[in-house]
C-alpha atoms as a PDB file:
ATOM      1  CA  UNK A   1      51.689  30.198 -34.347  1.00  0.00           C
ATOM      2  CA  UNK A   2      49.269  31.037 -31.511  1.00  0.00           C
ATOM      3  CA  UNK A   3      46.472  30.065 -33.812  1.00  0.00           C
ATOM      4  CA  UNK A   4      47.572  26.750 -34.913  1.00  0.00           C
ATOM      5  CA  UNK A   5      48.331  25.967 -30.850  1.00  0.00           C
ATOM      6  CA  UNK A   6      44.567  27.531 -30.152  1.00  0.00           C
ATOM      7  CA  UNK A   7      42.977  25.311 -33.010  1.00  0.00           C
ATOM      8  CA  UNK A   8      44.988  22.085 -31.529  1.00  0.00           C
ATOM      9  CA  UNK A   9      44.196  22.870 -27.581  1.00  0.00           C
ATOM     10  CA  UNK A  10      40.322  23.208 -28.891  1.00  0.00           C
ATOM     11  CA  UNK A  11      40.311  19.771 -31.196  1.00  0.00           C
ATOM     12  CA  UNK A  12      42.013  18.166 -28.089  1.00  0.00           C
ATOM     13  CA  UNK A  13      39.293  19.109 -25.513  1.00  0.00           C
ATOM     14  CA  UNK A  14      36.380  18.561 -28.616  1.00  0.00           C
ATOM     15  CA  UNK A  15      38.041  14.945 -29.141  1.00  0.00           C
ATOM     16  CA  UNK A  16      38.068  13.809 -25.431  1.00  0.00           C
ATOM     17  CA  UNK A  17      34.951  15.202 -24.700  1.00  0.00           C
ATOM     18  CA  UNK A  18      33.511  12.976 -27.065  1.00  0.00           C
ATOM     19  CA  UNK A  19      35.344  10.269 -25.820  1.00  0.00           C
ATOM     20  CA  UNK A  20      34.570  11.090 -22.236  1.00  0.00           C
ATOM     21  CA  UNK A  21      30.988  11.008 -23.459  1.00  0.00           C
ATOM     22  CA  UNK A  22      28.239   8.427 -21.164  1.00  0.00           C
ATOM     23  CA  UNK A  23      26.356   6.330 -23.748  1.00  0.00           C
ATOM     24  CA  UNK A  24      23.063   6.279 -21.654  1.00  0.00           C
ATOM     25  CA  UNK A  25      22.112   3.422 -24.641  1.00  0.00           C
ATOM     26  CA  UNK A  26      23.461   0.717 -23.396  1.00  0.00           C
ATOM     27  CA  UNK A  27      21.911   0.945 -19.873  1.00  0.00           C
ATOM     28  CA  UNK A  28      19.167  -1.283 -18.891  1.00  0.00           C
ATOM     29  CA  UNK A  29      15.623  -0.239 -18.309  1.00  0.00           C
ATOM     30  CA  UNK A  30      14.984   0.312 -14.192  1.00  0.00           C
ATOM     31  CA  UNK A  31      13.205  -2.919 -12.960  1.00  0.00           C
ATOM     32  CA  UNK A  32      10.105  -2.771 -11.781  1.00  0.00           C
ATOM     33  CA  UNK A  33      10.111  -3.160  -7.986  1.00  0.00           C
ATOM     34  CA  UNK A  34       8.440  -6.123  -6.709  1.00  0.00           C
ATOM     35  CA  UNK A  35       6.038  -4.677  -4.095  1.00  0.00           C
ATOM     36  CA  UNK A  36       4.587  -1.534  -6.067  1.00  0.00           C
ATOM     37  CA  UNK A  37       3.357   1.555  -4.358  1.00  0.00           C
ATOM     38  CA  UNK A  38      -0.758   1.566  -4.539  1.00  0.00           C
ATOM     39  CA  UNK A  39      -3.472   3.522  -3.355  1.00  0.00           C
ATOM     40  CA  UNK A  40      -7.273   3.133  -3.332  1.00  0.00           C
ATOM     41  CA  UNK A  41      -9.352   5.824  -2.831  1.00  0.00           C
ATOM     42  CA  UNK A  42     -13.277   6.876  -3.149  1.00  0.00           C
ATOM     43  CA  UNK A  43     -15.366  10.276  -1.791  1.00  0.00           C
ATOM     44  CA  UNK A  44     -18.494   9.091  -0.266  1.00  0.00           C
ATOM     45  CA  UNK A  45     -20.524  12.410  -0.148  1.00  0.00           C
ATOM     46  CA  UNK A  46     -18.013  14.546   1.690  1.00  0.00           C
ATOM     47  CA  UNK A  47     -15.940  11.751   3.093  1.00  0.00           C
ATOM     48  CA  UNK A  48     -12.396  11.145   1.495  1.00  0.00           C
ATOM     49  CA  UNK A  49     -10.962   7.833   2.528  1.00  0.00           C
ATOM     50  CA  UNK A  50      -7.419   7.308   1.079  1.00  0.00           C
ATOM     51  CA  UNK A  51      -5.697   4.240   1.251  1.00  0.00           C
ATOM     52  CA  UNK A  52      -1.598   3.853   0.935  1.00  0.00           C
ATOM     53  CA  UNK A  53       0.297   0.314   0.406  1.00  0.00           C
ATOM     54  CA  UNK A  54       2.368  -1.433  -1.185  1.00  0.00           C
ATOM     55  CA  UNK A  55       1.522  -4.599  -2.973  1.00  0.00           C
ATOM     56  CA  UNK A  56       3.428  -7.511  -2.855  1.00  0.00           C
ATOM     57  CA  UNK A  57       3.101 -10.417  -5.526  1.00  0.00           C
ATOM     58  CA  UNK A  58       2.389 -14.280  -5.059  1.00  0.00           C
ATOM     59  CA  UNK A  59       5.439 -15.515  -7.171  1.00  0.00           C
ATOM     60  CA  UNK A  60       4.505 -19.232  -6.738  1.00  0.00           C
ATOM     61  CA  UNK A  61       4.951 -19.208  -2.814  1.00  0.00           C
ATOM     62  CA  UNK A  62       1.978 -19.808  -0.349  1.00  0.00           C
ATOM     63  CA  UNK A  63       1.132 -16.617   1.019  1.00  0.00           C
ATOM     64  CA  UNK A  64      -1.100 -17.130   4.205  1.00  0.00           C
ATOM     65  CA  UNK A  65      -0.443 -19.543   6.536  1.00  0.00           C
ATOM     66  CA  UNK A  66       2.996 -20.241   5.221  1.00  0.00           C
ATOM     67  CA  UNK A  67       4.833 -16.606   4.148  1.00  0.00           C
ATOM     68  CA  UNK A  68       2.373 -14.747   6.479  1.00  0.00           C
ATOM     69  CA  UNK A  69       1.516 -17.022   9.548  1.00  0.00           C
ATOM     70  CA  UNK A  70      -1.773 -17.388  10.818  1.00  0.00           C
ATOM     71  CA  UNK A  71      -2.740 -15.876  14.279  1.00  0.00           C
ATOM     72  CA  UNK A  72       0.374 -13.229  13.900  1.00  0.00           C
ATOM     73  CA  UNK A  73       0.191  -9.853  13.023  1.00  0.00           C
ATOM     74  CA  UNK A  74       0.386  -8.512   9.530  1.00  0.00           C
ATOM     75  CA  UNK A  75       1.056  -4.704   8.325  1.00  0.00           C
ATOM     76  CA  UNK A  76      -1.419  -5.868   5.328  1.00  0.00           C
ATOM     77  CA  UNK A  77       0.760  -5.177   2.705  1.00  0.00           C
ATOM     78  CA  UNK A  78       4.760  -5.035   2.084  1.00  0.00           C
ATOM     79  CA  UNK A  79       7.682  -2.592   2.796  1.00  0.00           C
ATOM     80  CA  UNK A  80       6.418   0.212   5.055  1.00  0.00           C
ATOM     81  CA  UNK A  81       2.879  -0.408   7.087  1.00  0.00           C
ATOM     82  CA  UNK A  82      -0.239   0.234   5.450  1.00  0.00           C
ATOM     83  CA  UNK A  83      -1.713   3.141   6.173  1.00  0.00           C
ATOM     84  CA  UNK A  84      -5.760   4.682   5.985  1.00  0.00           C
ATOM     85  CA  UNK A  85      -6.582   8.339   6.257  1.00  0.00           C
ATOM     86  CA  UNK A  86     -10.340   9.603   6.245  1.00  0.00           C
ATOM     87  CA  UNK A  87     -11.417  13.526   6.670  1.00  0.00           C
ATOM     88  CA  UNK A  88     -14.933  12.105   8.286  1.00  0.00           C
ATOM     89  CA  UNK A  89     -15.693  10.157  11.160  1.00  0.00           C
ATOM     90  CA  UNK A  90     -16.426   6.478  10.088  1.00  0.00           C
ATOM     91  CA  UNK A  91     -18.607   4.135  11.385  1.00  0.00           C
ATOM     92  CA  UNK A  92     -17.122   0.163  11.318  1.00  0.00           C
ATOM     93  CA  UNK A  93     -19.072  -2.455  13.288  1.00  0.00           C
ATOM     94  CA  UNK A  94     -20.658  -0.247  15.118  1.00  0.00           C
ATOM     95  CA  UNK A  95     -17.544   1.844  16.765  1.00  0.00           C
ATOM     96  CA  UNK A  96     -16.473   5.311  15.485  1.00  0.00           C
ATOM     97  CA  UNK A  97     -13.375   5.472  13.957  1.00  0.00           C
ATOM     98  CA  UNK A  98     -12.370   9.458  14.164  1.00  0.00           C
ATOM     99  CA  UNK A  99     -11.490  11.543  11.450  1.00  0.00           C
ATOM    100  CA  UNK A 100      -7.755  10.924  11.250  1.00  0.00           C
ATOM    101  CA  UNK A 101      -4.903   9.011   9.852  1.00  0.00           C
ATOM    102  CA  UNK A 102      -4.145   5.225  10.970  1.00  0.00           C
ATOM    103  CA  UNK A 103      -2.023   2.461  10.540  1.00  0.00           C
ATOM    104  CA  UNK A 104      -3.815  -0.746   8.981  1.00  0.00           C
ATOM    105  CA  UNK A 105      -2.887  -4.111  10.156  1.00  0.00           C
ATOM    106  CA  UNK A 106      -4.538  -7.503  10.158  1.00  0.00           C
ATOM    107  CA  UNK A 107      -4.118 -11.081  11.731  1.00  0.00           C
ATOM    108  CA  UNK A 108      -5.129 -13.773   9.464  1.00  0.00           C
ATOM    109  CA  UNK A 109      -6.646 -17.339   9.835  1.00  0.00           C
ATOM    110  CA  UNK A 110      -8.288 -19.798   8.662  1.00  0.00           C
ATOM    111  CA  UNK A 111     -11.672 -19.310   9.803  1.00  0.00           C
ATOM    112  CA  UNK A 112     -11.626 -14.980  10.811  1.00  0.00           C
ATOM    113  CA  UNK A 113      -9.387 -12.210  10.004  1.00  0.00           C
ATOM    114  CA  UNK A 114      -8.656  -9.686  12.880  1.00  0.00           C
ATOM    115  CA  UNK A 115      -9.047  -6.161  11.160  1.00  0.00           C
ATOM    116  CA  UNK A 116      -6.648  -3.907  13.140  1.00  0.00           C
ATOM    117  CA  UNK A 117      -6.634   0.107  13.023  1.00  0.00           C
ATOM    118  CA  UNK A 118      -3.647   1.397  15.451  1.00  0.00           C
ATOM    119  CA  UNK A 119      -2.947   4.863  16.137  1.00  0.00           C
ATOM    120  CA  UNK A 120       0.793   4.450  14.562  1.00  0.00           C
ATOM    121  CA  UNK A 121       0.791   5.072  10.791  1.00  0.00           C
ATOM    122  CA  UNK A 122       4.024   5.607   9.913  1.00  0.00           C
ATOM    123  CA  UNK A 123       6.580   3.081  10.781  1.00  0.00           C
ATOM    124  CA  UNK A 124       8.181  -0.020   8.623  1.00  0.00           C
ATOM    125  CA  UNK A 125       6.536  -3.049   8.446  1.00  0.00           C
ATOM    126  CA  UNK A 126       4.855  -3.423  12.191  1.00  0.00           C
ATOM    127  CA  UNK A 127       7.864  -2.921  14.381  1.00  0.00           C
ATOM    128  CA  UNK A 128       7.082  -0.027  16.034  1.00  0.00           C
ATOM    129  CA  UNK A 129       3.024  -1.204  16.161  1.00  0.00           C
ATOM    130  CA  UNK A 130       1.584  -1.165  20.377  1.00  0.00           C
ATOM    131  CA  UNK A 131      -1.622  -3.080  20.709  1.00  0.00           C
ATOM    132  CA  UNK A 132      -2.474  -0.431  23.509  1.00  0.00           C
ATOM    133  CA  UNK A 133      -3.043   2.679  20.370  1.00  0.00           C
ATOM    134  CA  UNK A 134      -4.907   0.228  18.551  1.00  0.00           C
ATOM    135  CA  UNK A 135      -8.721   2.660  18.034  1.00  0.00           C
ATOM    136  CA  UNK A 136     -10.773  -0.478  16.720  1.00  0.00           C
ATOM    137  CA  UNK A 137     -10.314  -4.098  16.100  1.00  0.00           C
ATOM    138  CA  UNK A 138     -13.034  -6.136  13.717  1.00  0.00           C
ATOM    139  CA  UNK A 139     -13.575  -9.766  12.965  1.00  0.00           C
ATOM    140  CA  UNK A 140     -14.447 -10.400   9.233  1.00  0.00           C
ATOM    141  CA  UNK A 141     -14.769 -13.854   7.432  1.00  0.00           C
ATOM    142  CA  UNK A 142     -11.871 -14.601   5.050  1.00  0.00           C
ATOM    143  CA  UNK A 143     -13.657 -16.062   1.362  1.00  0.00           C
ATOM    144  CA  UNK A 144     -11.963 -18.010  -0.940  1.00  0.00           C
ATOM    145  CA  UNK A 145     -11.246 -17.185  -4.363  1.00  0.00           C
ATOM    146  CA  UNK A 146     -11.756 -19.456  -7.124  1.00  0.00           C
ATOM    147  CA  UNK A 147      -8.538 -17.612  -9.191  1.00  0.00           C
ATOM    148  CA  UNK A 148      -5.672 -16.435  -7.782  1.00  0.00           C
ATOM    149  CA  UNK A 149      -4.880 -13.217  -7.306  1.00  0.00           C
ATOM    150  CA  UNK A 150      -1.299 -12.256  -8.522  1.00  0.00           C
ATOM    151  CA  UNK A 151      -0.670  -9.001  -6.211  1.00  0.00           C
ATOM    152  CA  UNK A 152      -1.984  -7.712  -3.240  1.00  0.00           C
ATOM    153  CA  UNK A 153      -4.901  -5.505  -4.344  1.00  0.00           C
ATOM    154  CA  UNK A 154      -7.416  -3.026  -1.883  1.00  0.00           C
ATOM    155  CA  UNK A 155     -10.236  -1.407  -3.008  1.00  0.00           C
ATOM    156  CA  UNK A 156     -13.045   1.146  -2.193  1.00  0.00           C
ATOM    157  CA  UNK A 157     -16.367   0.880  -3.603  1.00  0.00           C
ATOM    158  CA  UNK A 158     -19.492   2.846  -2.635  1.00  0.00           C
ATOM    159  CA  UNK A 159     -22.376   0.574  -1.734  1.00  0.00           C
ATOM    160  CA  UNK A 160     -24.965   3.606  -1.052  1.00  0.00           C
ATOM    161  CA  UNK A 161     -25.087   6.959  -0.685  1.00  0.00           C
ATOM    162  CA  UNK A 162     -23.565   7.074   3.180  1.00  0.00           C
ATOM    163  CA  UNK A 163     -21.746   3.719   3.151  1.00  0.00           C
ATOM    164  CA  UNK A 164     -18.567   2.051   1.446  1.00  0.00           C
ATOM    165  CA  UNK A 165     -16.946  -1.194   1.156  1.00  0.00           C
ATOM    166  CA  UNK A 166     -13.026  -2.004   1.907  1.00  0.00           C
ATOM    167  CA  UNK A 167     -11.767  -5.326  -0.001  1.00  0.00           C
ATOM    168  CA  UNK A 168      -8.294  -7.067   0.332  1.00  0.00           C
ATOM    169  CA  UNK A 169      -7.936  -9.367  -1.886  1.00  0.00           C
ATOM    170  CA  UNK A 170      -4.454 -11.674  -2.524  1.00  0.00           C
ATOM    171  CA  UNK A 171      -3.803 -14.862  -3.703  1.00  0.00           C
ATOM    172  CA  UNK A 172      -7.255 -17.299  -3.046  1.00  0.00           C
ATOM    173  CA  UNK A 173      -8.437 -14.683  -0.333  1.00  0.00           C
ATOM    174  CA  UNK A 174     -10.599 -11.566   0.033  1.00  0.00           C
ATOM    175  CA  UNK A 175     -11.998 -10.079   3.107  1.00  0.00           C
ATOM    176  CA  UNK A 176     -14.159  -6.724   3.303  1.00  0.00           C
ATOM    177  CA  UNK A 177     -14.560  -4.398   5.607  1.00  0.00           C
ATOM    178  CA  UNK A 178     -17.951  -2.525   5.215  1.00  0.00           C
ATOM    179  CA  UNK A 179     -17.985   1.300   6.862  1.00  0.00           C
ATOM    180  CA  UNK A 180     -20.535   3.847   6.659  1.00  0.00           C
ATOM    181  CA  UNK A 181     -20.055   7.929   6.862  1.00  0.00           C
ATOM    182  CA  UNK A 182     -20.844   8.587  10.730  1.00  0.00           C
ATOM    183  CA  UNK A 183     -24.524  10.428  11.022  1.00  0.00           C
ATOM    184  CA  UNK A 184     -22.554  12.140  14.001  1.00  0.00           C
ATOM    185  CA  UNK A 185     -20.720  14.206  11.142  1.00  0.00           C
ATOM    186  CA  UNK A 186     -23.535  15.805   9.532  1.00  0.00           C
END
């Protein structure tokens, strides 16, 4: 008798265990998000410069001048502010930028973007951003882009053995931002 109550007590539990079971089948796949995580990075002898953002797309809207106004502030990329870190002192336009990590912000218009490097890194969007901890602010020349481009992209390309190029590039703009290793360094 104590068997046959065993057996049934242990079919029981097997039969609503199975029952109880998650079907992890019919779940849908995780969506991507729309403003994917990037980084750019590139070693220029011993320099590291790292670059951390996220990159928003165009999905049919006008992005500058309409989404992102011009002559306002911009944390250069979506969801939390963009952020560069070098190892090396960097020279930009003639100013040092110090070995060091920096938030990366921009003001675009029509006819010059306002490259911004401000002492706060790490804060959403630009709400925390003080133009008094800004380290360096350059003017580049926006060009326009015969396609468009789809996401936000940044890149880092080596243009000679002590100097780099920084390129933003998003829907029919690009601007670049050339820097060379500081000589004060080596």
């Amino acid at each position: 008798m104590r068997l046959l109550i065993i057996s049934s007590l242990l079919l029981l539990t097997s039969f609503s265990c199975q029952n109880s079971a998650v079907n992890t089948t019919d779940t849908a796949p995780a969506e991507k998000p729309l403003s994917p995580h990037e980084t750019a990075m590139i070693m220029i002898g011993d320099a590291h410069i790292h670059l951390d953002y996220s990159s928003p797309g165009v999905r049919g809207r006008t992005i500058f001048g309409e989404l992102i106004p011009y002559g306002e502030l911009w944390r250069a990329g979506a969801n939390d502010a963009t952020w560069i870190e070098t190892n090396r002192d960097l020279l930009i336009n003639n100013q040092v930028l110090p070995a060091g990590k920096y938030g990366f912000f921009v003001v675009p218009n029509t006819d010059k973007w306002t490259i911004v490097i401000n002492k706060r890194w790490d804060q959403h969007g630009a709400n925390k951003y003080q133009e008094n901890e800004d380290v360096l602010r350059v003017d580049v020349k926006p060009v326009l882009l015969t396609e468009v481009k789809e996401h936000l992209i940044y890149e880092l390309v080596q243009v000679s053995e002590d100097s780099g190029l920084l390129s933003l590039a998003w829907e029919k703009i690009r601007v670049e931002l050339p820097f060379a290793v500081s000589e004060l360094n080596q």
